[in-house]
N, C-alpha and C. Protein backbone atom coordinates (compact mmCIF):
# COMPACT_ATOMS: atom_id res chain seq x y z
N UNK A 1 -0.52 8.04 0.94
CA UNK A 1 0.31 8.66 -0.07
C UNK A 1 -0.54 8.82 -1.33
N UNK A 2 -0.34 10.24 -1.93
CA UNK A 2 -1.37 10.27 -3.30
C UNK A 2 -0.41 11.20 -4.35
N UNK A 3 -0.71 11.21 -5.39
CA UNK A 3 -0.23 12.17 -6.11
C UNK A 3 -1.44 13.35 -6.64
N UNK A 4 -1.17 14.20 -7.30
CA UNK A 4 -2.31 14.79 -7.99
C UNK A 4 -2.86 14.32 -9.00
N UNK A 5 -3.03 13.62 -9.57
CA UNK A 5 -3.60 13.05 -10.36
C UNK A 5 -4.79 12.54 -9.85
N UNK A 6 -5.74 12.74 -10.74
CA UNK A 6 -7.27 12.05 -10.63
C UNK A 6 -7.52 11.59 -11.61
N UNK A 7 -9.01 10.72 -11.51
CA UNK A 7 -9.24 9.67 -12.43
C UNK A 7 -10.76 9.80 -12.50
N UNK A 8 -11.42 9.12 -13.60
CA UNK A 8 -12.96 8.81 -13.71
C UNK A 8 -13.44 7.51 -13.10
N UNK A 9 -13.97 7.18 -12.08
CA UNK A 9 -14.22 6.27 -11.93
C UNK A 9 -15.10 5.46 -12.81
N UNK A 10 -14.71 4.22 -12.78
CA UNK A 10 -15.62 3.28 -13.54
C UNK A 10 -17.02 2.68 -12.79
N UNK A 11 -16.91 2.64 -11.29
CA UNK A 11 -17.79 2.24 -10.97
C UNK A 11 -18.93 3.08 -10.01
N UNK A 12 -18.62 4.24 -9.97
CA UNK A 12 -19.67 5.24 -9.30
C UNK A 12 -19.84 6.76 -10.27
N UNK A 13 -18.89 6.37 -11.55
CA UNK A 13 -19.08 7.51 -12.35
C UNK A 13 -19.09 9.19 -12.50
N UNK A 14 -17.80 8.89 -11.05
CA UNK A 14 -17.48 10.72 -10.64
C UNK A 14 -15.80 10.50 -11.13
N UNK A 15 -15.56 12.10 -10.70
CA UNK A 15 -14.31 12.05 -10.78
C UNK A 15 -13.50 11.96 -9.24
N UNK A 16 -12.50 11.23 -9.22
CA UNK A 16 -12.03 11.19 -8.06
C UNK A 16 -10.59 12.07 -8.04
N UNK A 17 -10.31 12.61 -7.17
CA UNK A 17 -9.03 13.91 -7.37
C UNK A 17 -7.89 13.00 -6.30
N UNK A 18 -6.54 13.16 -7.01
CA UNK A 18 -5.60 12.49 -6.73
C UNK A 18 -5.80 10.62 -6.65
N UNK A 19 -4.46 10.31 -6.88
CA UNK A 19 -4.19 8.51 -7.17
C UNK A 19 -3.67 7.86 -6.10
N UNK A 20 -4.02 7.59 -4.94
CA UNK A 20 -3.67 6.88 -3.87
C UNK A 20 -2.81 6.12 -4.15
N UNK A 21 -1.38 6.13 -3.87
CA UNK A 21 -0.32 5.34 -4.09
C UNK A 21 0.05 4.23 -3.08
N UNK A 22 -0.97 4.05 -2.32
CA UNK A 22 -0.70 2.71 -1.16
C UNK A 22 -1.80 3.06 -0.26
N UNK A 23 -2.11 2.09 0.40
CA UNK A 23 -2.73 1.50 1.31
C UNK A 23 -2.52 0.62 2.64
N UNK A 24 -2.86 1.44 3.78
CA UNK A 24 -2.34 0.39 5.14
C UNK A 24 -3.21 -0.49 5.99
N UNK A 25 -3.16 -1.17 6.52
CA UNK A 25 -4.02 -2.37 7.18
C UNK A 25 -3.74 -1.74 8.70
N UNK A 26 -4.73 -1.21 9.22
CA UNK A 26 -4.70 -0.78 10.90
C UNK A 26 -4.24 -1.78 11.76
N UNK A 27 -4.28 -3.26 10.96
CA UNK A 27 -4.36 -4.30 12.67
C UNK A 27 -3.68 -5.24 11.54
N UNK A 28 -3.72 -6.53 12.05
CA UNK A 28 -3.18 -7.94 11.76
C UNK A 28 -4.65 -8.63 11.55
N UNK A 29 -4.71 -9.06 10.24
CA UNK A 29 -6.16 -10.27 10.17
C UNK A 29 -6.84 -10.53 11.40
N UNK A 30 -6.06 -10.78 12.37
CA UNK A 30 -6.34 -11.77 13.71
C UNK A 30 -6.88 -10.57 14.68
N UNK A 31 -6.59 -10.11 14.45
CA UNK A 31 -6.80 -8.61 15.43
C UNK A 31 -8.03 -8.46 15.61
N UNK A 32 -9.14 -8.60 17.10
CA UNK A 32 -10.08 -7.86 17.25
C UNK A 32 -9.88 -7.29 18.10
N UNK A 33 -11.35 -6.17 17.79
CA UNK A 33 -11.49 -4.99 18.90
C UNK A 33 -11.62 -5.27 20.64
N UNK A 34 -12.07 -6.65 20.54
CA UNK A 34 -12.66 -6.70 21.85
C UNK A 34 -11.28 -6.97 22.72
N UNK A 35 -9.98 -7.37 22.31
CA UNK A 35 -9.00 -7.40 22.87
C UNK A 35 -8.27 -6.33 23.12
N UNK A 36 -8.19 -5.43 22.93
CA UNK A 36 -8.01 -3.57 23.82
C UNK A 36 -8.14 -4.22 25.00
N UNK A 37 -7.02 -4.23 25.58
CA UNK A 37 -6.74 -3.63 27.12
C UNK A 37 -6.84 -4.75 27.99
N UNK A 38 -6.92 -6.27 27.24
CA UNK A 38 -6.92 -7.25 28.00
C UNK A 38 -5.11 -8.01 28.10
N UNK A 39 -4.90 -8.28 29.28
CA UNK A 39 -3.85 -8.82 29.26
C UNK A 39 -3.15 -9.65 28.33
N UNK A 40 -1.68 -9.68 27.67
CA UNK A 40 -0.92 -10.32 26.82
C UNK A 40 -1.70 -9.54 25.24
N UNK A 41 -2.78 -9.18 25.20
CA UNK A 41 -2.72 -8.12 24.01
C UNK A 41 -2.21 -6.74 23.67
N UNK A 42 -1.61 -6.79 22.79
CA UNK A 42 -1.06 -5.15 22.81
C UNK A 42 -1.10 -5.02 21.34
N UNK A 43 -1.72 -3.81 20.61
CA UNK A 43 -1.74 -3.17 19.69
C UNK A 43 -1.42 -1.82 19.19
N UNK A 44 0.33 -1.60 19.03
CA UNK A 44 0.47 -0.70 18.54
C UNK A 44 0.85 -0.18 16.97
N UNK A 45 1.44 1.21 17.07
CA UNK A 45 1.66 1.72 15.42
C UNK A 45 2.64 0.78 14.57
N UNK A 46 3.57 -0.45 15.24
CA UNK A 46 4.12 -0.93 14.68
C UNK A 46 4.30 -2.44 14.89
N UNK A 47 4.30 -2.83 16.36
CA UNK A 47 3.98 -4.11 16.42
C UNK A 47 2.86 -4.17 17.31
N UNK A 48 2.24 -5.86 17.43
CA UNK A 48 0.94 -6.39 17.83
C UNK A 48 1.20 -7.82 18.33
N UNK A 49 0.91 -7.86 19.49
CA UNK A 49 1.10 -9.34 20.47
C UNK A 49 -0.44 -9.61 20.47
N UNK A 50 -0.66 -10.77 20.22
CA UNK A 50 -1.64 -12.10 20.55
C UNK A 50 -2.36 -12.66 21.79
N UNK A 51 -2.49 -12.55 22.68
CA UNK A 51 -2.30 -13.46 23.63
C UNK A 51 -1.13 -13.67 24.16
N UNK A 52 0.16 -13.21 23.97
CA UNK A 52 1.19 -13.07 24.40
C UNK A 52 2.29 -14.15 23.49
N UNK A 53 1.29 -14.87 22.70
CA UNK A 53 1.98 -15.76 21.14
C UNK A 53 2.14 -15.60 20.62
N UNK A 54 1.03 -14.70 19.50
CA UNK A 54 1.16 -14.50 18.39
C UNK A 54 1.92 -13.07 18.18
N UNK A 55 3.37 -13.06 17.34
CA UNK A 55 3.60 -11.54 17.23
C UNK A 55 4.07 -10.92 15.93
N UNK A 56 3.53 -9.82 15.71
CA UNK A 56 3.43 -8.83 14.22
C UNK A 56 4.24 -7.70 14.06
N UNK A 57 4.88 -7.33 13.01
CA UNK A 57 4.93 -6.65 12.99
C UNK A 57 4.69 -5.60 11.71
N UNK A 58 4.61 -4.36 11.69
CA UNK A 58 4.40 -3.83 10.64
C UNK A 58 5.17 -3.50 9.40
N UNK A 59 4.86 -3.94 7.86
CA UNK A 59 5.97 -3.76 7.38
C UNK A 59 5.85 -3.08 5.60
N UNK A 60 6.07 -3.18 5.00
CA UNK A 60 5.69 -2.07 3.28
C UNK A 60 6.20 -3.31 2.14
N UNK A 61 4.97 -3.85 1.59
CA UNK A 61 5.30 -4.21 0.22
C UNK A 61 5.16 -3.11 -0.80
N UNK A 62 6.36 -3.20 -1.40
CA UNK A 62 6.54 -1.93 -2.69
C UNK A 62 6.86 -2.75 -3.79
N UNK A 63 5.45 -2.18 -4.41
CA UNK A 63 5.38 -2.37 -6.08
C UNK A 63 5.80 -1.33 -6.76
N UNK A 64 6.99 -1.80 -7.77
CA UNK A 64 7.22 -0.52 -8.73
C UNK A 64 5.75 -0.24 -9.35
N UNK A 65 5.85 1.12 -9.99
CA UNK A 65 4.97 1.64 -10.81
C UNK A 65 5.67 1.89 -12.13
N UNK A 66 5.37 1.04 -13.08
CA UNK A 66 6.36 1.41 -14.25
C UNK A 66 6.19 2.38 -15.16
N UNK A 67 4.92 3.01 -15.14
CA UNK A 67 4.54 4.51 -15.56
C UNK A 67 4.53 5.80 -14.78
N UNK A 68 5.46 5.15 -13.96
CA UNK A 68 5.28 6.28 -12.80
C UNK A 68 6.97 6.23 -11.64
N UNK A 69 7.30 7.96 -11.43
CA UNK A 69 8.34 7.47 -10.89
C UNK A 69 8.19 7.23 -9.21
N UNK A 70 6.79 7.16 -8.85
CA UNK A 70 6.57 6.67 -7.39
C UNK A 70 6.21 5.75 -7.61
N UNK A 71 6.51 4.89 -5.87
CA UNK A 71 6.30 3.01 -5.65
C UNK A 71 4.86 3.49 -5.04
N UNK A 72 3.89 2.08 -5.65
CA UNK A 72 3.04 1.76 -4.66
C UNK A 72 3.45 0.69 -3.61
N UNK A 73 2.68 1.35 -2.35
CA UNK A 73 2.85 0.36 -1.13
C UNK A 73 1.88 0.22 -0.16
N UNK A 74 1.76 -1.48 0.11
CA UNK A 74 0.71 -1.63 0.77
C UNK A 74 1.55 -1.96 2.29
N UNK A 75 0.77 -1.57 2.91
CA UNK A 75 1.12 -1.45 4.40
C UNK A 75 0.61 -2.56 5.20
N UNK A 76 1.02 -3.73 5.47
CA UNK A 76 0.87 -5.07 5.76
C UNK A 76 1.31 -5.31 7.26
N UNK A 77 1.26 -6.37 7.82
CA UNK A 77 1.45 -7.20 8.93
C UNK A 77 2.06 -8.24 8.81
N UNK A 78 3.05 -8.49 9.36
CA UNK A 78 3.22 -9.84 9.03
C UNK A 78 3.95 -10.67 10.44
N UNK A 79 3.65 -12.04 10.61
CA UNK A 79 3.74 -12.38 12.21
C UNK A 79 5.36 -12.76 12.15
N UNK A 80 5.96 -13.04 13.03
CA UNK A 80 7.12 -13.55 13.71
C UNK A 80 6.96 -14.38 14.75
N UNK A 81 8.13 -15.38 14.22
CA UNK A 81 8.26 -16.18 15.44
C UNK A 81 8.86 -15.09 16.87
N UNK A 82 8.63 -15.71 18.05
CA UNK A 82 8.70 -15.18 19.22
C UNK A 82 10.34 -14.80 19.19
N UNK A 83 11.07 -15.71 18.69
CA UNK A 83 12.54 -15.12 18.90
C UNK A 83 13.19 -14.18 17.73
N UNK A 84 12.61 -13.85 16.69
CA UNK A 84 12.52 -12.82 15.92
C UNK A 84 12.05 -11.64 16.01
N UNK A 85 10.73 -11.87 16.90
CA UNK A 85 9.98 -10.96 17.38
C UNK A 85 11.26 -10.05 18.30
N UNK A 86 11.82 -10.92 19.56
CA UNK A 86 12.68 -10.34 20.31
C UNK A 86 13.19 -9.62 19.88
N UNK A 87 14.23 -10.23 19.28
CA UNK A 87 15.32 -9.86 18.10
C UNK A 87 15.25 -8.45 17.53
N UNK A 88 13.80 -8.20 16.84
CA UNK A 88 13.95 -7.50 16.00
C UNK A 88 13.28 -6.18 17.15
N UNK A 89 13.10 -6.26 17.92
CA UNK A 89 12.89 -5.25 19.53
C UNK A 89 14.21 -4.72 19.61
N UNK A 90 14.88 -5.52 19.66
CA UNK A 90 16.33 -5.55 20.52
C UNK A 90 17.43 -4.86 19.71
N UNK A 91 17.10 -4.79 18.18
CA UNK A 91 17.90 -3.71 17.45
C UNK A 91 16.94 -2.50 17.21
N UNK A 92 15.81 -2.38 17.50
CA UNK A 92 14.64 -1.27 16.76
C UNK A 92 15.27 -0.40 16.39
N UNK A 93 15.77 0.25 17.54
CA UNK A 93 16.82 1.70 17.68
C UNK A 93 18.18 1.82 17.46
N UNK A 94 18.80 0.64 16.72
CA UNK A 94 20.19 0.31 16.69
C UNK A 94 20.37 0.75 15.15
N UNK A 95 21.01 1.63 14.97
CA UNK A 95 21.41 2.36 13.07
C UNK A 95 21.96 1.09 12.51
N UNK A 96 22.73 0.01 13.17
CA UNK A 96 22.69 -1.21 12.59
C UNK A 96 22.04 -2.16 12.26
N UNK A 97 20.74 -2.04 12.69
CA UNK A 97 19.74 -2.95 12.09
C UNK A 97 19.40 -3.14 10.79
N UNK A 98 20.01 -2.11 10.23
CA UNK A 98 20.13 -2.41 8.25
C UNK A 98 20.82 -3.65 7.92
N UNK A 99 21.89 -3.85 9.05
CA UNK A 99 22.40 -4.95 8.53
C UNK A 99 22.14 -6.86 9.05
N UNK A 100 20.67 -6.78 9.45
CA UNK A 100 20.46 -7.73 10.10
C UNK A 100 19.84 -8.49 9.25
N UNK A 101 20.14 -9.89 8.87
CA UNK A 101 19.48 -10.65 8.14
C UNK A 101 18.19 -10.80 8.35
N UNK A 102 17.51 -10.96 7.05
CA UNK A 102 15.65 -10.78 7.04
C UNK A 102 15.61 -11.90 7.75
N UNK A 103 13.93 -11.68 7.88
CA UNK A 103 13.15 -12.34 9.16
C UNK A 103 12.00 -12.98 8.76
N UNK A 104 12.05 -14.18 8.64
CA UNK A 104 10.93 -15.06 7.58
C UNK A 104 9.92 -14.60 8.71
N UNK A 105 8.77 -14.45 8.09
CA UNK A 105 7.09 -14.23 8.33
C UNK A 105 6.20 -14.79 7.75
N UNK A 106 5.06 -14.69 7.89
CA UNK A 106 3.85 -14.87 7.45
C UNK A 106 3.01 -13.50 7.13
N UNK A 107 2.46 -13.68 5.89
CA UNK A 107 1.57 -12.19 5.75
C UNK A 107 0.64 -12.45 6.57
N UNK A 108 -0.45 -11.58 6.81
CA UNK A 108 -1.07 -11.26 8.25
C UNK A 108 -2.59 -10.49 8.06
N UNK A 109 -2.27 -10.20 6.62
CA UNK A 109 -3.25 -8.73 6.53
C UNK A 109 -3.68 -9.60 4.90
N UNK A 110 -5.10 -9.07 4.75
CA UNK A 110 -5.69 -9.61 3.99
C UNK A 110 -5.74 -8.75 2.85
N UNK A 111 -5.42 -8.75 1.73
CA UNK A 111 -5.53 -7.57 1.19
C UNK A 111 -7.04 -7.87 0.00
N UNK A 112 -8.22 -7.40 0.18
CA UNK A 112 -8.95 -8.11 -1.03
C UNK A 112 -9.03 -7.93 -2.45
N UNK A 113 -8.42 -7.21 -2.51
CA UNK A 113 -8.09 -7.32 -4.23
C UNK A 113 -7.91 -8.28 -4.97
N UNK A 114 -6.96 -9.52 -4.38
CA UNK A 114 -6.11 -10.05 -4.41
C UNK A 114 -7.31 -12.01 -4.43
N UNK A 115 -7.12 -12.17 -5.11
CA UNK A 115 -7.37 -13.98 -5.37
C UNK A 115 -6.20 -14.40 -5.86
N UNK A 116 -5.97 -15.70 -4.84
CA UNK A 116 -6.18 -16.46 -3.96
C UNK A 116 -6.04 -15.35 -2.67
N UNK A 117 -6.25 -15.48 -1.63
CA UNK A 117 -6.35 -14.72 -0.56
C UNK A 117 -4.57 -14.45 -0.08
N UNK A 118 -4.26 -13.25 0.64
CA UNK A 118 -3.31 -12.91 0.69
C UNK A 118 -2.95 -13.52 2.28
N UNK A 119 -3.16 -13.61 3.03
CA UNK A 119 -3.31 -14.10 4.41
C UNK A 119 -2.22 -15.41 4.30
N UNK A 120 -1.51 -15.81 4.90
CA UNK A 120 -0.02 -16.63 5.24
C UNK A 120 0.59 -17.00 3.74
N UNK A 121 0.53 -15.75 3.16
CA UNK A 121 1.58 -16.09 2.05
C UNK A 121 2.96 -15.68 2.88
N UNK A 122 4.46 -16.75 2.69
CA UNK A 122 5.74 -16.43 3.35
C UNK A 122 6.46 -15.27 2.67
N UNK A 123 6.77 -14.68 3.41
CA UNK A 123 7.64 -13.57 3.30
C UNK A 123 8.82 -13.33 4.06
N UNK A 124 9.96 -12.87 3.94
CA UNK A 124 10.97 -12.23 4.15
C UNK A 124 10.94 -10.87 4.31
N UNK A 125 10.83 -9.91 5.93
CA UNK A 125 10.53 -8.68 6.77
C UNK A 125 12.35 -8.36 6.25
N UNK A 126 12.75 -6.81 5.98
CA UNK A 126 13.32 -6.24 5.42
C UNK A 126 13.69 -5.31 6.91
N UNK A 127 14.71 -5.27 7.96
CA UNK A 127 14.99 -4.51 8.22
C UNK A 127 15.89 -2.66 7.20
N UNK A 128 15.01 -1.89 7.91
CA UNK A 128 15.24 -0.67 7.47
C UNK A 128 16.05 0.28 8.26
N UNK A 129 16.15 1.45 8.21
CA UNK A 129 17.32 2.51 8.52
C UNK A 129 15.98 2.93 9.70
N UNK A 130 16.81 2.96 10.80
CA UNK A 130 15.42 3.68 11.91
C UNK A 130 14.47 4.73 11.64
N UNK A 131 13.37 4.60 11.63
CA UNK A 131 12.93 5.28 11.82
C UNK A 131 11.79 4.86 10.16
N UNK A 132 12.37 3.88 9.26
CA UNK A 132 11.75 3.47 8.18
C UNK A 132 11.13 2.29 8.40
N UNK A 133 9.85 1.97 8.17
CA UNK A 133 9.42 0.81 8.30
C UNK A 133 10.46 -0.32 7.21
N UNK A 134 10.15 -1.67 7.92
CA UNK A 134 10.29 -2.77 7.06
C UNK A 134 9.96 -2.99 6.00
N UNK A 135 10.23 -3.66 5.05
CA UNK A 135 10.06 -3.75 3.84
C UNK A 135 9.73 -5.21 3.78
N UNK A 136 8.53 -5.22 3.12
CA UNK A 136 8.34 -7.29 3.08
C UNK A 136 8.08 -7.82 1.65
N UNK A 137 9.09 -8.90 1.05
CA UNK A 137 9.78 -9.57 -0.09
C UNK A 137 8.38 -10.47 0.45
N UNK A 138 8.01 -10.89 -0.72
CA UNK A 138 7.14 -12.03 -0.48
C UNK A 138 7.98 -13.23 -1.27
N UNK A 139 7.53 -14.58 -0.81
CA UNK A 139 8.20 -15.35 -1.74
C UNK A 139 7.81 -15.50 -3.33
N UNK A 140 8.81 -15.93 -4.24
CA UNK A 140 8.34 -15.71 -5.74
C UNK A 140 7.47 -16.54 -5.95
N UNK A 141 6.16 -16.34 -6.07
CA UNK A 141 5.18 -17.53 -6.19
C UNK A 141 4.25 -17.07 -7.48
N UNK A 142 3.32 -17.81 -7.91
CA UNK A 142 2.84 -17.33 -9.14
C UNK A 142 1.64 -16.46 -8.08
N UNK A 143 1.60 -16.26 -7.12
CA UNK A 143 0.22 -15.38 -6.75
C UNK A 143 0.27 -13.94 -7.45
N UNK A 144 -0.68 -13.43 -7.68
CA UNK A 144 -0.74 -12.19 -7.84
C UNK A 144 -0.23 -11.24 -7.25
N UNK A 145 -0.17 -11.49 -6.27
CA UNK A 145 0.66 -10.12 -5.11
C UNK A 145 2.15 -9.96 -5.57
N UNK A 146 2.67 -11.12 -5.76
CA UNK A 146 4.22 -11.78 -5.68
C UNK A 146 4.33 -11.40 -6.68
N UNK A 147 3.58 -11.39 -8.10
CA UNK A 147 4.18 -11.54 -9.20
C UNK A 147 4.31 -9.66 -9.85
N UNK A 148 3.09 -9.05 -9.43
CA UNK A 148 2.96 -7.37 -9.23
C UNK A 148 4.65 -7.03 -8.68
N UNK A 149 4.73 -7.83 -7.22
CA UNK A 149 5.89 -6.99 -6.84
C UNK A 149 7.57 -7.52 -7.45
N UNK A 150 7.41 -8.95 -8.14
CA UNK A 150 8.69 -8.68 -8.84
C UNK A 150 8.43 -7.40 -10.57
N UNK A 151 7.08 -7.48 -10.93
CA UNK A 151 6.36 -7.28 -12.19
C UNK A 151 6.78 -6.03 -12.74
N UNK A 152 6.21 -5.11 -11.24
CA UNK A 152 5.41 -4.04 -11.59
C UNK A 152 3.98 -3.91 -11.63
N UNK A 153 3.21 -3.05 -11.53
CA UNK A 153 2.24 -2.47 -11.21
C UNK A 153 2.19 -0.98 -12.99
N UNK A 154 0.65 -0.74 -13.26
CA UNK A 154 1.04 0.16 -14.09
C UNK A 154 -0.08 1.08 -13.64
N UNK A 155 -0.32 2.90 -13.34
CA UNK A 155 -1.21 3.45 -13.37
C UNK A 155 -2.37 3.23 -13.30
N UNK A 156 -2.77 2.49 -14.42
CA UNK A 156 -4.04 1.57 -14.58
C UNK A 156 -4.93 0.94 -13.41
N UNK A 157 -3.87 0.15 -13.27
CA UNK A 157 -3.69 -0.99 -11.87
C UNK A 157 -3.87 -0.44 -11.03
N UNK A 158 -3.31 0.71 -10.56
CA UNK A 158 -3.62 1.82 -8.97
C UNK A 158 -5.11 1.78 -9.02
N UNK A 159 -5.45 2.47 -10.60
CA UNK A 159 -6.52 3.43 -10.55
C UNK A 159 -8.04 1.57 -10.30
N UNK A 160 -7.37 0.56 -10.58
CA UNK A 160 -8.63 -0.64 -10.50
C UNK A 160 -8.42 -0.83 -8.96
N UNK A 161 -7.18 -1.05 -8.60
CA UNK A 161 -7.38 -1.27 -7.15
C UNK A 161 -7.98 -0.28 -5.87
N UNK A 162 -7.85 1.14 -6.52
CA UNK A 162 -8.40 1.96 -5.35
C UNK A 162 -10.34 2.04 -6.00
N UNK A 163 -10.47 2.20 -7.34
CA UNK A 163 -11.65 1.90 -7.37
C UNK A 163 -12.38 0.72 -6.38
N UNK A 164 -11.63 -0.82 -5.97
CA UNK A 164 -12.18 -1.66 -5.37
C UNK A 164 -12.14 -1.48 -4.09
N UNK A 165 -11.22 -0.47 -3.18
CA UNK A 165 -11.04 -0.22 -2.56
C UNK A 165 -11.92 0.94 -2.02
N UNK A 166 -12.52 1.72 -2.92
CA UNK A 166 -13.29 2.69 -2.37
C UNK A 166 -14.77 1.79 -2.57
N UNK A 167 -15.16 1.26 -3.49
CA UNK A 167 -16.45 0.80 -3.84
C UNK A 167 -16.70 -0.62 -3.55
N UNK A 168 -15.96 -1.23 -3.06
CA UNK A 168 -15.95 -2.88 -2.70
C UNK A 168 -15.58 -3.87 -3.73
């Protein structure tokens, strides 16, 4: 997601065209390549099995933008216990799954921007209206991630995080 807006970068000293309004994590922290196609692994567009233990699913932390009338959102992982995991299979396609009480998790996806590291901070998975990903509440903690998404986020902030994001 971007808008038109561009910016000067600070750290490679071009201009960059449009403001990336979020960012997604392809896999779960835990996720390697070499597990493609071996039994009890499965990696798809929305959930991800372990070894047939560990299970993920995909979900959207949204930070307001308070200079802005679009949310940033980072596109995260976050695991489930096995009977949540079910659970939340078992309504995917059900227009009532809006009304299913959240689903404590673990974040999953590392985001590096972010000190202290983002990786098993608890969260609360947000069933959505089909066809919308989840939405994931982190708990109110003084971390940085947590405190952005009760906070806000300002322009600024996009434009430092995709700088670190494009340049390391």
């Amino acid at each position: 997601m971007s808008t038109t807006l561009g910016f000067f970068c600070s750290r490679c000293d071009q201009r960059h065209e449009g403001m990336p309004f979020g960012y997604t994590a392809a896999a779960p922290a835990y996720w390697r390549d070499e597990y493609e196609g071996l039994p009890g692994y499965v990696l798809g567009e929305e959930q991800c099995v372990i070894n047939d233990e560990h299970f993920f699913v995909r979900g959207r932390i949204v930070l307001p933008v308070l200079d802005s009338d679009t949310d940033f959102e980072w596109g995260v992982w976050v695991s489930l216990s096995e009977t949540n995991y079910d659970r939340m299979g078992e309504v995917w396609h059900d227009p009532d799954r809006v009304n299913e009480p959240p689903y404590f998790g673990w974040l999953s996806t590392e985001l590096l921007v972010y000190e202290p590291s983002t990786l098993n901070l608890k969260t609360n998975l947000h069933t959505q209206e089909v066809g919308v990903r989840p939405t994931v509440e982190l708990e109110p903690t003084d971390h940085p991630l947590a405190v952005e998404q009760r906070q806000g986020i300002t322009l600024q902030r996009i434009q430092a995080i995709t700088e670190r994001v494009l340049h390391g």
